[in-house]
Protein backbone atom coordinates (compact mmCIF):
# COMPACT_ATOMS: atom_id res chain seq x y z
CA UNK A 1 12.69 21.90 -23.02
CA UNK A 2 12.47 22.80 -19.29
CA UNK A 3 14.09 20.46 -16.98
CA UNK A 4 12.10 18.13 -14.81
CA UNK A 5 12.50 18.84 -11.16
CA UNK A 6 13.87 15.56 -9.60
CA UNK A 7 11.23 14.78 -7.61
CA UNK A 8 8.65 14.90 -10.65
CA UNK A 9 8.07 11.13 -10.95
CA UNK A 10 7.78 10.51 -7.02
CA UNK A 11 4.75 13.60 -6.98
CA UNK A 12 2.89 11.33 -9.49
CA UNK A 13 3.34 7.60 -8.27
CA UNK A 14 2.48 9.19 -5.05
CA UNK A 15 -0.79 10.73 -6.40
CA UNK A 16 -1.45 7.31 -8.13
CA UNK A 17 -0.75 5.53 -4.73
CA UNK A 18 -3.06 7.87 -2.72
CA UNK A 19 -5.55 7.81 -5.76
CA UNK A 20 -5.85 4.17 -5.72
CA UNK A 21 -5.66 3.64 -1.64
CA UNK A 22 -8.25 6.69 -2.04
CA UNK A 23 -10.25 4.82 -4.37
CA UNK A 24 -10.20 1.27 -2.48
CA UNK A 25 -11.06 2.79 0.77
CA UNK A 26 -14.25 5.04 -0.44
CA UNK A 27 -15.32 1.95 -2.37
CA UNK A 28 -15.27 -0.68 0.95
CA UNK A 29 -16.64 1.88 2.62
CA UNK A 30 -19.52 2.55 0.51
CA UNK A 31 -19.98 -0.97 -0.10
CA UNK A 32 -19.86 -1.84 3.47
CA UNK A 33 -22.26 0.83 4.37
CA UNK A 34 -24.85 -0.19 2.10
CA UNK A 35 -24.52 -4.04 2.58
CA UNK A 36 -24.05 -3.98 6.05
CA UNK A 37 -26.20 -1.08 7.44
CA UNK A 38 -22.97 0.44 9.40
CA UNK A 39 -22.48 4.26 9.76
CA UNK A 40 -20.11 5.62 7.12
CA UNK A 41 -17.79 6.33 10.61
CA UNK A 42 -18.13 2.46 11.40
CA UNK A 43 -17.74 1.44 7.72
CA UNK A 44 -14.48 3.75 7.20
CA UNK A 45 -13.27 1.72 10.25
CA UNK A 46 -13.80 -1.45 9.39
CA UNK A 47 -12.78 -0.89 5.68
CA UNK A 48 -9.45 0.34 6.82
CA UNK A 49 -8.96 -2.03 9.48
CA UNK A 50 -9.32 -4.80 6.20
CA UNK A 51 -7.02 -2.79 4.09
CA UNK A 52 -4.54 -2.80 6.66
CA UNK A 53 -4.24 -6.10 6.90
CA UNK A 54 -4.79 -5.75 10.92
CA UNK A 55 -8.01 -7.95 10.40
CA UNK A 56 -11.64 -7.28 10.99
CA UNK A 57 -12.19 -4.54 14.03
CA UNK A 58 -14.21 -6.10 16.97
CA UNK A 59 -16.46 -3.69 17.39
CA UNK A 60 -18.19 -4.22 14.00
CA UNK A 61 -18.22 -7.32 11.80
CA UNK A 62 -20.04 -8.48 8.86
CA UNK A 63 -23.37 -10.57 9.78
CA UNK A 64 -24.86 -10.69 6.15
CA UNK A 65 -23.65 -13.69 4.11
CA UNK A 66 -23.12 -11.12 1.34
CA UNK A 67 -21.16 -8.15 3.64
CA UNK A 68 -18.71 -11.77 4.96
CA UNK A 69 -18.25 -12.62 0.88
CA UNK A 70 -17.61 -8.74 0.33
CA UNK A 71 -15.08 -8.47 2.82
CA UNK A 72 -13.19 -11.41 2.11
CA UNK A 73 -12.77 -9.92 -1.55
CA UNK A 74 -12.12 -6.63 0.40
CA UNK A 75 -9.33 -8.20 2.06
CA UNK A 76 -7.58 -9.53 -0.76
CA UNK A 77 -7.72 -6.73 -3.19
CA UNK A 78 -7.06 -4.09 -0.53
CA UNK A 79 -4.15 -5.22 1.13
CA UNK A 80 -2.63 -5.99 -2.11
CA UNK A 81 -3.46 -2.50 -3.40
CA UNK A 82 -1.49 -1.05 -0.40
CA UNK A 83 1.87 -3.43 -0.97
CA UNK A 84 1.61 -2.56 -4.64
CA UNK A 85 1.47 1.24 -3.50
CA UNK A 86 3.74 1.03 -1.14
CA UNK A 87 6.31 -0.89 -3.69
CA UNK A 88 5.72 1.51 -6.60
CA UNK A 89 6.12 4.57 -4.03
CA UNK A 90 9.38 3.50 -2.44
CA UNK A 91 10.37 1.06 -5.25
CA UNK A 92 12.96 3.37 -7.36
CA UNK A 93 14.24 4.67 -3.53
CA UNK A 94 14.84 0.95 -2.49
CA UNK A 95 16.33 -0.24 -5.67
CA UNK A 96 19.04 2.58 -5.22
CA UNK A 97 19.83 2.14 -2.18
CA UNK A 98 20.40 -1.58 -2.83
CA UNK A 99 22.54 -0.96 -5.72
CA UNK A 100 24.46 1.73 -3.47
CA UNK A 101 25.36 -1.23 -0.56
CA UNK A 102 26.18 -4.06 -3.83
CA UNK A 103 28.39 -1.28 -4.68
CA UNK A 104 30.25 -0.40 -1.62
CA UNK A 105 30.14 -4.22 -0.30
CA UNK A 106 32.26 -4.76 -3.68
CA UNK A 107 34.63 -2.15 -3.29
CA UNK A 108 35.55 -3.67 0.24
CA UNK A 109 35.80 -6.48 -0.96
CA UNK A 110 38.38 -5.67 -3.46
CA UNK A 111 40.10 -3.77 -0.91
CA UNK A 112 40.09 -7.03 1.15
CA UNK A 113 41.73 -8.23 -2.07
CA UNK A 114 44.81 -6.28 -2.63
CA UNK A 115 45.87 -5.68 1.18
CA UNK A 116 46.10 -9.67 1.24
């Protein structure tokens, strides 16, 4: 069997996170376009702006009952799509890292221990 290299799982949660950012972004975008009437420059913007979480730009803003309905669902499904990615990407990284301080904070503090 030929050895995984150790990076291996990060390449594909990455591709998953970039896929599904990818995925959310072309699909506001398109959505926006076509409810909206905004160039596909102008929808990108304001998609990602949403996604973001930095909030609608203001230089273009829904008008349409429909496009202000859209975007609120926009907002909620994108920015949770990019904490999700970000937490799957960085998840395994941040869980050792935690269980690398737990570990040295207890060796301390049995050091602490016997030197009393």
């Amino acid at each position: 069997m030929i050895p995984k290299h150790h990076l291996h799982s990060f390449l594909y949660r990455g591709l998953y996170c970039f896929g599904l950012v990818g995925f959310i972004l072309f699909l506001g975008t398109t959505c926006i376009h076509f409810i909206e009437g905004f160039s596909y420059v102008d929808a990108f913007y304001f998609t990602s702006m949403i996604a973001t979480g930095q909030g609608p730009a203001p230089t273009v803003s829904p008008v349409t009952v429909s496009g202000k309905l859209f975007t609120c669902f926009l907002a909620f499904i994108s920015t949770g799509a990019m904490i999700a990615s970000l937490g799957f990407l960085f998840g395994p990284f941040l869980g050792r890292l935690w269980k690398v301080g737990i570990t040295k904070f207890e060796e301390e503090l049995e050091h602490l221990r016997k030197n009393k």
